[in-house]
PDB file of N, CA and C in Angstrom:
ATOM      1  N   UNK A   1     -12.952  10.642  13.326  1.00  0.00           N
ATOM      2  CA  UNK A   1     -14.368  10.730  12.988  1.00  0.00           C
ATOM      3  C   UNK A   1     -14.559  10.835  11.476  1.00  0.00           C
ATOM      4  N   UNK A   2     -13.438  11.527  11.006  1.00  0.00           N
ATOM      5  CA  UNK A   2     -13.616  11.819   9.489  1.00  0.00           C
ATOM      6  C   UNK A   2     -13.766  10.610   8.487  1.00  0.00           C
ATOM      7  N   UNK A   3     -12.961   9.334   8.852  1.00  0.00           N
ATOM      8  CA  UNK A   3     -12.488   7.946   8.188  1.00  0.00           C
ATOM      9  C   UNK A   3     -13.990   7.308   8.618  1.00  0.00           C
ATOM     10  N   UNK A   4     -14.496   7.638   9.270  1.00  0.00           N
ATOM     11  CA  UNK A   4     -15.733   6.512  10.011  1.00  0.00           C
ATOM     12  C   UNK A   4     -16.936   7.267   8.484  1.00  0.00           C
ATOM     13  N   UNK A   5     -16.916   8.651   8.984  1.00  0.00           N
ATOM     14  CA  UNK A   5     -17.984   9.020   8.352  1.00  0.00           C
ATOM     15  C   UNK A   5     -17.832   8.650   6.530  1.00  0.00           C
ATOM     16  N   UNK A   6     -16.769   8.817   6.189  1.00  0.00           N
ATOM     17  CA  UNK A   6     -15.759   8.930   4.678  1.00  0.00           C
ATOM     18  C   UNK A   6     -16.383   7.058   4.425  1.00  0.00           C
ATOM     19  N   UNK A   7     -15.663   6.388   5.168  1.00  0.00           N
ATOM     20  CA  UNK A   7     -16.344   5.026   5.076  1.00  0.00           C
ATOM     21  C   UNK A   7     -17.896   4.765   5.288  1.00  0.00           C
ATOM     22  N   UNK A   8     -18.337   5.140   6.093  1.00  0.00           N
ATOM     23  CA  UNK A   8     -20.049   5.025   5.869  1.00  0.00           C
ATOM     24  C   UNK A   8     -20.847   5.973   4.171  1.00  0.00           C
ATOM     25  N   UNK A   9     -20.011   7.085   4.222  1.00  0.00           N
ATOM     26  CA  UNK A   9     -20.292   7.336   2.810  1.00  0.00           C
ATOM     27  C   UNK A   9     -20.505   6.367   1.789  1.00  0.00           C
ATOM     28  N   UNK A  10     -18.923   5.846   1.647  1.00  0.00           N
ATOM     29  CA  UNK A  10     -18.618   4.593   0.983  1.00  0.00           C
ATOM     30  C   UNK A  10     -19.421   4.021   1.207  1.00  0.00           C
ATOM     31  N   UNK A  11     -19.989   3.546   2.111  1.00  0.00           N
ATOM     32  CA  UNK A  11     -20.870   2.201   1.720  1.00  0.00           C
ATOM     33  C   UNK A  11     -22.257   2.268   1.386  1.00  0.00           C
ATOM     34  N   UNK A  12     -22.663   3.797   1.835  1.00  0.00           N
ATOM     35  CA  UNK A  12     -23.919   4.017   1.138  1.00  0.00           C
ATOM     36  C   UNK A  12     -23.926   4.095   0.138  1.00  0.00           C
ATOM     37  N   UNK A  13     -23.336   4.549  -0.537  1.00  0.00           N
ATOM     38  CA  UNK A  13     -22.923   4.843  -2.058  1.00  0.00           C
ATOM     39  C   UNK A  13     -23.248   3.608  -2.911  1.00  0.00           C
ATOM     40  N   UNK A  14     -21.742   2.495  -1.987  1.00  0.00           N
ATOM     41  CA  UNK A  14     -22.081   0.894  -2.715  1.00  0.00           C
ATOM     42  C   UNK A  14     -23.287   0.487  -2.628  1.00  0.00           C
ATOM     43  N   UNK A  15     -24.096   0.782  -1.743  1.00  0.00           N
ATOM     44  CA  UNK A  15     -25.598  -0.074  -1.508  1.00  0.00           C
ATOM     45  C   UNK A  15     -26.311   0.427  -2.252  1.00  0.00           C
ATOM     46  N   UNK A  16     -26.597   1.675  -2.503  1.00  0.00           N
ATOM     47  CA  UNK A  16     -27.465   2.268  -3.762  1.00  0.00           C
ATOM     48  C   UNK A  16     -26.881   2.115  -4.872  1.00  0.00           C
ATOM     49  N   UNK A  17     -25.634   1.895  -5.601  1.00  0.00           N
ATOM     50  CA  UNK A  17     -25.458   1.045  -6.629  1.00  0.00           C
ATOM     51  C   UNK A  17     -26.114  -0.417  -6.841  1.00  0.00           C
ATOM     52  N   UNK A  18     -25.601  -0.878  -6.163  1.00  0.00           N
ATOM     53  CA  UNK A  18     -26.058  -2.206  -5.779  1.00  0.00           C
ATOM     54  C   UNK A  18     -27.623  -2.134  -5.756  1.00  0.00           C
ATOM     55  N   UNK A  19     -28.193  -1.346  -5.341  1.00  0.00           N
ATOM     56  CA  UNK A  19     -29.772  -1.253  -6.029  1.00  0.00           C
ATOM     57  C   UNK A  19     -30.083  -0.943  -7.206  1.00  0.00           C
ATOM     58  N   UNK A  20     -28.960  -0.477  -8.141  1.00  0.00           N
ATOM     59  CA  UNK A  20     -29.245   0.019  -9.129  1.00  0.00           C
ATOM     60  C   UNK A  20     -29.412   1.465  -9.275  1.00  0.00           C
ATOM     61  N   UNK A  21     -29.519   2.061  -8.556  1.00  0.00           N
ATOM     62  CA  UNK A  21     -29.166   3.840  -8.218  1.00  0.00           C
ATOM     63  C   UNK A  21     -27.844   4.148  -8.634  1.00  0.00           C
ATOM     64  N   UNK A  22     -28.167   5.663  -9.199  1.00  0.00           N
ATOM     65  CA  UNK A  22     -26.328   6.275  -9.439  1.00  0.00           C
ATOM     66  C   UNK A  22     -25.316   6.592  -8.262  1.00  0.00           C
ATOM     67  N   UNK A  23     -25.432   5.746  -7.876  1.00  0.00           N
ATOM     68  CA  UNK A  23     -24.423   6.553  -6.347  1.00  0.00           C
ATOM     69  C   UNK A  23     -23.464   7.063  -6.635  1.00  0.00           C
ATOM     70  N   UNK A  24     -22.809   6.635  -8.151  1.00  0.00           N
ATOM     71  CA  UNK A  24     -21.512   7.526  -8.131  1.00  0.00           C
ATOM     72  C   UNK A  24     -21.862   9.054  -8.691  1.00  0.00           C
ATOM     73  N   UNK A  25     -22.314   9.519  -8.815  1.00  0.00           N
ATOM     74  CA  UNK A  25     -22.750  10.857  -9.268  1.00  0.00           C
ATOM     75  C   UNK A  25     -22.945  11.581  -7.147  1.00  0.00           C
ATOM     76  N   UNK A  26     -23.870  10.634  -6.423  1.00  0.00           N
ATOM     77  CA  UNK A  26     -23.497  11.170  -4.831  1.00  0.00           C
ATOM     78  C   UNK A  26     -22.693  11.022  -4.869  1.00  0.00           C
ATOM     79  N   UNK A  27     -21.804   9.989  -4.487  1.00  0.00           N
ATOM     80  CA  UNK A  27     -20.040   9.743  -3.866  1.00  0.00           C
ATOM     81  C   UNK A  27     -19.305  11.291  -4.168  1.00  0.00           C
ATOM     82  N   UNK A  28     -19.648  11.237  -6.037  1.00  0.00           N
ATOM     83  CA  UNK A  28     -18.884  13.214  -5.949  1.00  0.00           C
ATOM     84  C   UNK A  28     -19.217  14.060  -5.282  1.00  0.00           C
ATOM     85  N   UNK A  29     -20.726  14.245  -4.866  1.00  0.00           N
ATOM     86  CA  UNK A  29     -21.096  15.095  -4.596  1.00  0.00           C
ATOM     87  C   UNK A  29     -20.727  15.030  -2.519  1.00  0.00           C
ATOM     88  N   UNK A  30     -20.831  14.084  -2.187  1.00  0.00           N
ATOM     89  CA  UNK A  30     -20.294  13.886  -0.841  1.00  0.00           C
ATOM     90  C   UNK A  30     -18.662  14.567  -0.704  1.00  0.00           C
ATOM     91  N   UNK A  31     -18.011  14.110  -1.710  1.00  0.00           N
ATOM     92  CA  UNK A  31     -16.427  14.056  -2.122  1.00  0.00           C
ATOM     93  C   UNK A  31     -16.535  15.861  -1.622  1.00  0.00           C
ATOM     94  N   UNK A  32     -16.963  16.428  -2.630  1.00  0.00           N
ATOM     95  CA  UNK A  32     -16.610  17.541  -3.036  1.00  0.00           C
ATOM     96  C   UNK A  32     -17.195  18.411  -1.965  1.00  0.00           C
ATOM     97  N   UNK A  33     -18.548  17.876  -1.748  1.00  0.00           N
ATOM     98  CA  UNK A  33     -18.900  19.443  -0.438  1.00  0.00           C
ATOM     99  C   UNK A  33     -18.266  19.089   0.913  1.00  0.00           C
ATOM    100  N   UNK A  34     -18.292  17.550   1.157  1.00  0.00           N
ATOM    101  CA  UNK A  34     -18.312  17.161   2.678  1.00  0.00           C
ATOM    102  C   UNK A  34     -16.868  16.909   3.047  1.00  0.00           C
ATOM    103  N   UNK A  35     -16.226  16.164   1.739  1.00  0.00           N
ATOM    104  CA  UNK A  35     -14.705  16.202   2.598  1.00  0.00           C
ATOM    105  C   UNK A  35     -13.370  16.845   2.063  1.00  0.00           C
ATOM    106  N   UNK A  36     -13.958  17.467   0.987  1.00  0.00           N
ATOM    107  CA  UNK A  36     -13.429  19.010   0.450  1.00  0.00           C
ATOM    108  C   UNK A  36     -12.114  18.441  -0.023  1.00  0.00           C
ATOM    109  N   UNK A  37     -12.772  17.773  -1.295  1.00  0.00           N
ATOM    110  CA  UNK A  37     -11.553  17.368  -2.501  1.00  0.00           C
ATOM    111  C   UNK A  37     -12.764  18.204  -3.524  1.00  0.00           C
ATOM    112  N   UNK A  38     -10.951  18.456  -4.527  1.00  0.00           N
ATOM    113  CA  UNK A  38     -11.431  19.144  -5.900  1.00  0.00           C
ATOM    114  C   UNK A  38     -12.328  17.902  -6.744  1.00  0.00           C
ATOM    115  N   UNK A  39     -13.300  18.546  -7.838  1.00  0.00           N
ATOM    116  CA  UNK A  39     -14.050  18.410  -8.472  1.00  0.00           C
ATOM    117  C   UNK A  39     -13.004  17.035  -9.200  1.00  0.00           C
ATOM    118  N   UNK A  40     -11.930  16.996  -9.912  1.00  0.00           N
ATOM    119  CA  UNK A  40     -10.727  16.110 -10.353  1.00  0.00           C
ATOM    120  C   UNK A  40     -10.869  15.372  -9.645  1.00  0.00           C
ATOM    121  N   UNK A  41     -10.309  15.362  -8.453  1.00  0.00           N
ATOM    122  CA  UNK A  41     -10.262  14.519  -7.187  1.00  0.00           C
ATOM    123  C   UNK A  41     -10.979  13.882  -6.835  1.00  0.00           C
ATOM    124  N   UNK A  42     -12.225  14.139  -7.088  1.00  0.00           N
ATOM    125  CA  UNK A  42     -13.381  13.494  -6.129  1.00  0.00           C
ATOM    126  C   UNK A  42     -13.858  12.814  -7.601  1.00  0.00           C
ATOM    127  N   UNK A  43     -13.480  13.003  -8.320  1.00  0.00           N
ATOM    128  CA  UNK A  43     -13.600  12.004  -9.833  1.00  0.00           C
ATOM    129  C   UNK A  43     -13.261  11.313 -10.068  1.00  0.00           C
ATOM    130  N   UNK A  44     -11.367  11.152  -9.940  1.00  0.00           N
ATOM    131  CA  UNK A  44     -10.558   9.743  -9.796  1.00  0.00           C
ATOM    132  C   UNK A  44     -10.744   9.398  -8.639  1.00  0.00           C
ATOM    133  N   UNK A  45     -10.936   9.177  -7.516  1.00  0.00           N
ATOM    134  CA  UNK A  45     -11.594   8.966  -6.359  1.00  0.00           C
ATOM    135  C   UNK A  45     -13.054   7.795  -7.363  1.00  0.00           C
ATOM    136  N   UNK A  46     -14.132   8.337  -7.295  1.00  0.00           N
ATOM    137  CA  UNK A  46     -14.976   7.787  -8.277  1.00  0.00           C
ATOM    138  C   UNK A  46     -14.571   6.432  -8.960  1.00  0.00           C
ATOM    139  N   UNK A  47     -13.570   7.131 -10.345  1.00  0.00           N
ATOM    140  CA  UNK A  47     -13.495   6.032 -10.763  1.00  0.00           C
ATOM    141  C   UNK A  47     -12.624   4.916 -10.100  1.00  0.00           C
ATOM    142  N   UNK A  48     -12.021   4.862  -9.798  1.00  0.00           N
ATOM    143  CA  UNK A  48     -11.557   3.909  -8.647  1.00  0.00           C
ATOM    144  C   UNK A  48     -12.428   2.868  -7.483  1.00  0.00           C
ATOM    145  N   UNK A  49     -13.376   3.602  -7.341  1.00  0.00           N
ATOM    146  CA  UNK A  49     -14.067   3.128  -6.817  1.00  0.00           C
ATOM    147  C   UNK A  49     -15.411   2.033  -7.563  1.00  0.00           C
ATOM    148  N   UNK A  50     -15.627   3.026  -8.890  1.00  0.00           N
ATOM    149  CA  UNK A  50     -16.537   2.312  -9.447  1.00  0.00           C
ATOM    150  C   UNK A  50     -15.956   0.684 -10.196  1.00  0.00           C
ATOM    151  N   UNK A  51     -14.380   1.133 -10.602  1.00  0.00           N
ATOM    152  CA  UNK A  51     -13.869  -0.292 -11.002  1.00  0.00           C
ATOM    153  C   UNK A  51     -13.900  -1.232 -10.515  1.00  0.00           C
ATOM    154  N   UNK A  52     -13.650  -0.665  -9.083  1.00  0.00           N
ATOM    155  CA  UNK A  52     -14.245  -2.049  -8.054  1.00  0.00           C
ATOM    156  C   UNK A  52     -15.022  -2.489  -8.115  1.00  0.00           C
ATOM    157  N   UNK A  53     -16.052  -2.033  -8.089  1.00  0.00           N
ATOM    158  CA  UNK A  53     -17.604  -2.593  -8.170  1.00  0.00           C
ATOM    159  C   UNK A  53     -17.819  -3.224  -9.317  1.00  0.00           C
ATOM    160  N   UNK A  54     -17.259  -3.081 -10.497  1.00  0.00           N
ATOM    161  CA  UNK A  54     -17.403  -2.854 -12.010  1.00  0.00           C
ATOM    162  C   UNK A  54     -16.849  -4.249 -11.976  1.00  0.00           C
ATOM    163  N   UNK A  55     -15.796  -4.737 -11.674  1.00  0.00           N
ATOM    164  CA  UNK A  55     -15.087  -5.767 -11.762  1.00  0.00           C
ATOM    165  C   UNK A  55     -15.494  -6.794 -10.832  1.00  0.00           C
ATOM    166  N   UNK A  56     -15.699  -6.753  -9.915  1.00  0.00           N
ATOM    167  CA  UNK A  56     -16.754  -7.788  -9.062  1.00  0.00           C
ATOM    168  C   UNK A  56     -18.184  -8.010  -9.654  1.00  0.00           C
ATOM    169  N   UNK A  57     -19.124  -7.196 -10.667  1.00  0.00           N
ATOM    170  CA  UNK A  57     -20.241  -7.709 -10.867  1.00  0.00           C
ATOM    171  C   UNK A  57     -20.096  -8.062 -12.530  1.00  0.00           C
ATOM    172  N   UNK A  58     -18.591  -8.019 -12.951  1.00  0.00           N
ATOM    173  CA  UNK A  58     -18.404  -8.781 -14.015  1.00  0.00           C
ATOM    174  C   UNK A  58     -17.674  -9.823 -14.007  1.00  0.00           C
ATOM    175  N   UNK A  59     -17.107 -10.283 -13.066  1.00  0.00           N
ATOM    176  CA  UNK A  59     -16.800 -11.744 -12.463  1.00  0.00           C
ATOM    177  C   UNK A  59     -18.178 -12.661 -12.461  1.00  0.00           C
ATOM    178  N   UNK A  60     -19.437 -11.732 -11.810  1.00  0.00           N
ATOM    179  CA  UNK A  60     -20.395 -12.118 -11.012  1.00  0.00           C
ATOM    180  C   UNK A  60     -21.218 -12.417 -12.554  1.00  0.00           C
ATOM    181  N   UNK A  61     -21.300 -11.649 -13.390  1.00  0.00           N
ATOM    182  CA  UNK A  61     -22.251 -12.234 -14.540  1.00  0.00           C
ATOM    183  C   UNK A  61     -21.490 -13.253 -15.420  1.00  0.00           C
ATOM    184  N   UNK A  62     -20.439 -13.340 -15.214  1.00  0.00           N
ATOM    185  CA  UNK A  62     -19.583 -14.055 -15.927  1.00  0.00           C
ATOM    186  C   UNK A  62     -20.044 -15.213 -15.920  1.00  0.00           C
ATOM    187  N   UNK A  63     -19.668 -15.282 -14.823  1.00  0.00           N
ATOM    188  CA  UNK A  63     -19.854 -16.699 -13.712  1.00  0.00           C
ATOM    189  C   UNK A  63     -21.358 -17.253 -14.141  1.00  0.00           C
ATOM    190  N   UNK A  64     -22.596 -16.703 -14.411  1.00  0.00           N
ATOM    191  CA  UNK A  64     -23.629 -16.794 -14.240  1.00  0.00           C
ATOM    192  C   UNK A  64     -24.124 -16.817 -16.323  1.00  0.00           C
ATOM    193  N   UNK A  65     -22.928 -16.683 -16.604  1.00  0.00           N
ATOM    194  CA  UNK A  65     -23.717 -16.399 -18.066  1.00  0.00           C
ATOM    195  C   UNK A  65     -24.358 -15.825 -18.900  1.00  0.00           C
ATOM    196  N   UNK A  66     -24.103 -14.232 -17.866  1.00  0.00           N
ATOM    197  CA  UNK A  66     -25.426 -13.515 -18.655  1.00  0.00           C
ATOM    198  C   UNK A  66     -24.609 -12.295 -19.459  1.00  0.00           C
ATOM    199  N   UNK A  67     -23.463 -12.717 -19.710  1.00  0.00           N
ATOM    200  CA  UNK A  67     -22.353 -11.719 -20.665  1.00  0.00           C
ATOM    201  C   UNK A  67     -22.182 -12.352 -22.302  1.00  0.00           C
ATOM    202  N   UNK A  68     -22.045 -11.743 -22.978  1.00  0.00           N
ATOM    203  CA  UNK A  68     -21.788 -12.476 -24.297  1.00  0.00           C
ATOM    204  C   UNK A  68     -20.651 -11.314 -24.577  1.00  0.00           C
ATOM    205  N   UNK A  69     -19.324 -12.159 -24.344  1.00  0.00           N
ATOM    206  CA  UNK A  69     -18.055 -11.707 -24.797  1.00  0.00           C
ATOM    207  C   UNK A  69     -17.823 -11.146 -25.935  1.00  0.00           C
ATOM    208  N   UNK A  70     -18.253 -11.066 -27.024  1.00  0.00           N
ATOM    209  CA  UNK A  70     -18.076 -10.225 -27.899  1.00  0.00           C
ATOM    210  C   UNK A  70     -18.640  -8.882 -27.745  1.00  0.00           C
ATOM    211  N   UNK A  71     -19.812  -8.667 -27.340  1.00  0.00           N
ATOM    212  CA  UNK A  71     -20.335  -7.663 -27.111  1.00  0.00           C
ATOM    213  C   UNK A  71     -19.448  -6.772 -26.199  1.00  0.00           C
ATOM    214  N   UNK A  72     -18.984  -7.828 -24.767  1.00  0.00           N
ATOM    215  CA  UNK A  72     -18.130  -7.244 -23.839  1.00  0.00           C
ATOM    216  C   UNK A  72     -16.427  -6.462 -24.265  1.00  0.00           C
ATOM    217  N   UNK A  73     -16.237  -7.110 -25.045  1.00  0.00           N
ATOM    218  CA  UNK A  73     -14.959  -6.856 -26.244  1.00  0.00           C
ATOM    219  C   UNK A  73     -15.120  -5.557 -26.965  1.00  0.00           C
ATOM    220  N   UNK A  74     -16.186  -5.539 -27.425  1.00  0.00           N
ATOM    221  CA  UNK A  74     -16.798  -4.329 -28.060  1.00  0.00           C
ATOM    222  C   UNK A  74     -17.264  -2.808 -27.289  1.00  0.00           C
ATOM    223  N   UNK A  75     -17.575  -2.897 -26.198  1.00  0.00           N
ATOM    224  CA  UNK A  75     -18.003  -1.899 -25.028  1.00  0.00           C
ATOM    225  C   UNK A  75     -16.968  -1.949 -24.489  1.00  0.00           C
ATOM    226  N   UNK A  76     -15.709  -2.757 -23.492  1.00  0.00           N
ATOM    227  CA  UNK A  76     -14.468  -2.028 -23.375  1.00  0.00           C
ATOM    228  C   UNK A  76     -13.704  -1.611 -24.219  1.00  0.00           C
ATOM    229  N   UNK A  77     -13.489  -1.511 -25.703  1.00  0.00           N
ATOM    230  CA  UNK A  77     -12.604  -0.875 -26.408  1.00  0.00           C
ATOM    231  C   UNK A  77     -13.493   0.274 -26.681  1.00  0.00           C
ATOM    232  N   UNK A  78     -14.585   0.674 -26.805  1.00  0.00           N
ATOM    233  CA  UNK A  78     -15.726   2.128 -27.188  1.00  0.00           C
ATOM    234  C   UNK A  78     -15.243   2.990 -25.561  1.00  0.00           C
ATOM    235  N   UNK A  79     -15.782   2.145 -24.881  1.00  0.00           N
ATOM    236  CA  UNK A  79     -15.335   2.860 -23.439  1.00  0.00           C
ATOM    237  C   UNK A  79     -14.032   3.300 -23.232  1.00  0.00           C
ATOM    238  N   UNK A  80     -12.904   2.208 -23.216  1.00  0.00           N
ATOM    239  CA  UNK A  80     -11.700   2.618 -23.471  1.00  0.00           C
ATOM    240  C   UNK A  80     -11.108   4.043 -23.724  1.00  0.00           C
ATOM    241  N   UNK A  81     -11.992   3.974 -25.641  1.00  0.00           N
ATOM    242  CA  UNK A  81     -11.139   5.370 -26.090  1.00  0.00           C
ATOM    243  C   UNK A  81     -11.748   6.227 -25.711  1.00  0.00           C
ATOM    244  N   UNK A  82     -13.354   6.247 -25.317  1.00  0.00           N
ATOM    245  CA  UNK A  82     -14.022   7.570 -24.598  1.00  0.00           C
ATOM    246  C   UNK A  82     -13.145   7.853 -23.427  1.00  0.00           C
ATOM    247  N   UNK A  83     -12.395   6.684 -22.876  1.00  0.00           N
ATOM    248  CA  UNK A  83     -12.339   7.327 -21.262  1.00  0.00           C
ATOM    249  C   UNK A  83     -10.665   8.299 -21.738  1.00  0.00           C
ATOM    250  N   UNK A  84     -10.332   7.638 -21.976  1.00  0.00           N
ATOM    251  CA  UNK A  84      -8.707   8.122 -22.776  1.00  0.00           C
ATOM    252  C   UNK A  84      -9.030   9.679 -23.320  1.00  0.00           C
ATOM    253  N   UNK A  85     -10.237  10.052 -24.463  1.00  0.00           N
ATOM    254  CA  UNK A  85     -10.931  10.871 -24.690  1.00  0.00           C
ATOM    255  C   UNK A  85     -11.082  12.040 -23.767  1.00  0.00           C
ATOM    256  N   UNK A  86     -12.046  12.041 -22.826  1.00  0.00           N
ATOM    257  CA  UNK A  86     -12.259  12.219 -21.166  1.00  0.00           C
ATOM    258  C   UNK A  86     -11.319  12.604 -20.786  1.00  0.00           C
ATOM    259  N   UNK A  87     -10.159  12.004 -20.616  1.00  0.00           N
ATOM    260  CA  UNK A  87      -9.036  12.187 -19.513  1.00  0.00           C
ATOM    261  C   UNK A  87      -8.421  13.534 -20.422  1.00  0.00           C
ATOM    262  N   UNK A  88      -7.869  13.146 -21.496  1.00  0.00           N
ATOM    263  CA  UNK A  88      -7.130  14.325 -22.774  1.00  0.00           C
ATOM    264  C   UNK A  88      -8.023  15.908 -22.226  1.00  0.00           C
ATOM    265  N   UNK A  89      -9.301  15.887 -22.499  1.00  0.00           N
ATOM    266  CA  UNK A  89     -10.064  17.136 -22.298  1.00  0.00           C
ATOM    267  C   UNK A  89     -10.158  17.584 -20.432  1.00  0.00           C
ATOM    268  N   UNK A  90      -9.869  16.275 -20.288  1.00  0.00           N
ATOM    269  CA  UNK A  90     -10.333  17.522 -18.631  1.00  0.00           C
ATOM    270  C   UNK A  90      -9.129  17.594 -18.003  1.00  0.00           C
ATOM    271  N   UNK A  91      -7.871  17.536 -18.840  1.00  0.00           N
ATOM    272  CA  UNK A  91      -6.733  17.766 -18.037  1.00  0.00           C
ATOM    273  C   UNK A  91      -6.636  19.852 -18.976  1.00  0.00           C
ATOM    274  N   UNK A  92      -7.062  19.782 -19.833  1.00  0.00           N
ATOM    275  CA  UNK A  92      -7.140  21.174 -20.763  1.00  0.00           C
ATOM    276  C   UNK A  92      -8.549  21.680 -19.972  1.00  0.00           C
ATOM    277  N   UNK A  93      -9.345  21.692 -19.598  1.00  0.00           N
ATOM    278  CA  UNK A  93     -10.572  22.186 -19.287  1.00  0.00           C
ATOM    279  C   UNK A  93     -10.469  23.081 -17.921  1.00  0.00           C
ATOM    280  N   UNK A  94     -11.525  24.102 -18.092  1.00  0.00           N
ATOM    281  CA  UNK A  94     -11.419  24.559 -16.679  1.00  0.00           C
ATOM    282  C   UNK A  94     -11.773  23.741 -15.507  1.00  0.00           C
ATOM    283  N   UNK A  95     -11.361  23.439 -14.227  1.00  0.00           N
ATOM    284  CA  UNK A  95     -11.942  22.675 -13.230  1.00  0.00           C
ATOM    285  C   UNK A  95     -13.365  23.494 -12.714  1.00  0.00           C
ATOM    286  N   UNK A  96     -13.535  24.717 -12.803  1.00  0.00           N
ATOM    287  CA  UNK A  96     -14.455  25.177 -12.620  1.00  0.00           C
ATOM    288  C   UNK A  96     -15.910  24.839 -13.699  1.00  0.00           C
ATOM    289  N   UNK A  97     -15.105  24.762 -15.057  1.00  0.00           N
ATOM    290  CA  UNK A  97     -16.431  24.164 -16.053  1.00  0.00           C
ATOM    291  C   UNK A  97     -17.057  23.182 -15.803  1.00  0.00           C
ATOM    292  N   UNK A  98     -15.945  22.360 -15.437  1.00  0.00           N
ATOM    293  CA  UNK A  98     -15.683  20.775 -15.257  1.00  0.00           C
ATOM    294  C   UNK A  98     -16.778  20.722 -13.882  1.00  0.00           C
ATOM    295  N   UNK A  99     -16.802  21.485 -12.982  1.00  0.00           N
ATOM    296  CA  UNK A  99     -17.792  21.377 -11.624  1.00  0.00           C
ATOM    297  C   UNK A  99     -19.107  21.217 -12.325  1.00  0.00           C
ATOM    298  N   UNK A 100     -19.552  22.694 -12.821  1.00  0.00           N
ATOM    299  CA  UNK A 100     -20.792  23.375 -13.148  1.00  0.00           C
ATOM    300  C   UNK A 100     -21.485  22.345 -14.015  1.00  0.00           C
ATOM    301  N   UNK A 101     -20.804  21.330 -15.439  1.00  0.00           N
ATOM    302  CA  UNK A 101     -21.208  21.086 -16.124  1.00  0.00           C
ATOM    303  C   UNK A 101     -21.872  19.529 -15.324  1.00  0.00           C
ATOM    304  N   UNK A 102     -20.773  19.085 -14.448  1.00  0.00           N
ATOM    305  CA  UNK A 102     -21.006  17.674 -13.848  1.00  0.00           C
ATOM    306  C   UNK A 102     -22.255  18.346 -12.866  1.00  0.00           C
ATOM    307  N   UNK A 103     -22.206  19.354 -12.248  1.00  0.00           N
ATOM    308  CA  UNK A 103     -23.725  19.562 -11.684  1.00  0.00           C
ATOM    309  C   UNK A 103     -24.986  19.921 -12.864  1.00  0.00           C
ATOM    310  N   UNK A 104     -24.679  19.967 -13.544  1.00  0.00           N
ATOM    311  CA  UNK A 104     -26.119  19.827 -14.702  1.00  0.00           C
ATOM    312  C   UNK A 104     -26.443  18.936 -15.187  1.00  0.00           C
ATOM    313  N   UNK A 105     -25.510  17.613 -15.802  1.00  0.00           N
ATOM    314  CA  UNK A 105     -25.824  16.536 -15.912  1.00  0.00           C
ATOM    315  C   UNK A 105     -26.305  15.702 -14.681  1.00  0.00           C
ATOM    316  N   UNK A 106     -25.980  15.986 -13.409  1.00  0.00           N
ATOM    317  CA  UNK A 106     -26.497  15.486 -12.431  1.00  0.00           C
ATOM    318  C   UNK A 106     -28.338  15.785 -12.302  1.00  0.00           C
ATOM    319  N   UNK A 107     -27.964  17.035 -12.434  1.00  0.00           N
ATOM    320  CA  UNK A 107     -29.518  17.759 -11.994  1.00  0.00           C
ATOM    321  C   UNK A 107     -30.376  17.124 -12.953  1.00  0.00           C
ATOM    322  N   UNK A 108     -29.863  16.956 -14.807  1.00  0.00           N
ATOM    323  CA  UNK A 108     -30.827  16.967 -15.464  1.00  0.00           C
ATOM    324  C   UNK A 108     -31.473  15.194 -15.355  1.00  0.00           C
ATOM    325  N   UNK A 109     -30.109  14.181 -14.690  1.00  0.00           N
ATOM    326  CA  UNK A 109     -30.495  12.849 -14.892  1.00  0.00           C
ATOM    327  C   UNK A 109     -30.907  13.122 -13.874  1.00  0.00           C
ATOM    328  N   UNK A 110     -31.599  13.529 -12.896  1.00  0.00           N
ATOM    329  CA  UNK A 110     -32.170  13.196 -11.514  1.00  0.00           C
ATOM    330  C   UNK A 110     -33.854  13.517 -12.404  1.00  0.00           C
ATOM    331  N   UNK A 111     -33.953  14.872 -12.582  1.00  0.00           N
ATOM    332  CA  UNK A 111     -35.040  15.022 -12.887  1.00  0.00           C
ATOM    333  C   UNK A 111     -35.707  14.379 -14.282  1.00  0.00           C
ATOM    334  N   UNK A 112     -34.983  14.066 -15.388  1.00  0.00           N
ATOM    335  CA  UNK A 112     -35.527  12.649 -16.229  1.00  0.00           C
ATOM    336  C   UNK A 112     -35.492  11.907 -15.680  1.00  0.00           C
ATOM    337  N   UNK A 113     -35.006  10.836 -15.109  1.00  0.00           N
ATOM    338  CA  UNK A 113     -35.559  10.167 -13.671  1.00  0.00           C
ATOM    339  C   UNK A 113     -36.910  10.013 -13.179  1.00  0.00           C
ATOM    340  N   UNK A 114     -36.868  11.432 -12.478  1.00  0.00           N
ATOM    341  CA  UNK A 114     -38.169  11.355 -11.863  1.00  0.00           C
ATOM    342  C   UNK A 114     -39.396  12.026 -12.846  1.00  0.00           C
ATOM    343  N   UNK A 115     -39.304  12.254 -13.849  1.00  0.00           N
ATOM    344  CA  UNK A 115     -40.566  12.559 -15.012  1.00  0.00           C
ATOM    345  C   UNK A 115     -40.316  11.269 -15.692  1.00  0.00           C
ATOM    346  N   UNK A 116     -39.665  10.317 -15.648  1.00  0.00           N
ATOM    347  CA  UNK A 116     -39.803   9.266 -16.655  1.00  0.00           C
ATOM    348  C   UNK A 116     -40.963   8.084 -15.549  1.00  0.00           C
ATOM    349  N   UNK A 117     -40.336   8.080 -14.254  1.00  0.00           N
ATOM    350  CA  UNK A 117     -41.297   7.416 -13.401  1.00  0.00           C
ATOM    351  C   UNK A 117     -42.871   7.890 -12.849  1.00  0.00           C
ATOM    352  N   UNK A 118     -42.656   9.002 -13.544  1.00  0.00           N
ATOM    353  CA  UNK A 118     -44.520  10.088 -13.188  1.00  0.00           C
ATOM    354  C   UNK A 118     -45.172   9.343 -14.124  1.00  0.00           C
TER     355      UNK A 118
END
């Protein structure tokens, strides 16, 4: 039952991306309360998941023309060293900070969000 539900997660997740919604900010939050992986865990979990997606809808603009490769050149090497960045600090960080802080950035982009659409 656990793989059925774990996979229907998954795909809600993908479909509200795919609308343009943050699903990966849910996916953690599913990760972490519902099938009881650490805050880490349910992060590389995440990114793994988001590469997928990430890499299929940059095939998909590719294909379509709406990328200008230099720019793209320029945003994976910035991203790159942030993520490299990222990884260095939250292997030193508390996992407990690391929870609290990813639930405030959650909370605060939900609610700019919804005061930017009022």
């Amino acid at each position: 039952m656990s793989v059925v539900l774990d996979l229907s997660a998954a795909f809600a997740v993908a479909l509200l991306c795919g609308l343009g919604v943050g699903g990966g900010g849910l996916f953690i939050v599913y990760l972490t309360l519902a099938a009881g992986f650490s805050q880490i865990e349910a992060q590389g979990i995440n990114y793994i998941f988001f590469i997928c997606a990430a890499v299929t809808s940059l095939i998909l603009h590719i294909k379509n023309g709406r990328i200008k490769l230099k720019v793209l050149l320029y945003i994976a090497l910035c991203g790159s060293a942030g993520a490299i960045a990222g990884s260095i600090c939250a292997v030193y960080a508390n996992p407990e900070f690391i929870r609290k802080a990813f639930g405030v950035c959650l909370l605060s982009a939900g609610v700019i969000t919804l005061l930017r659409r009022s």
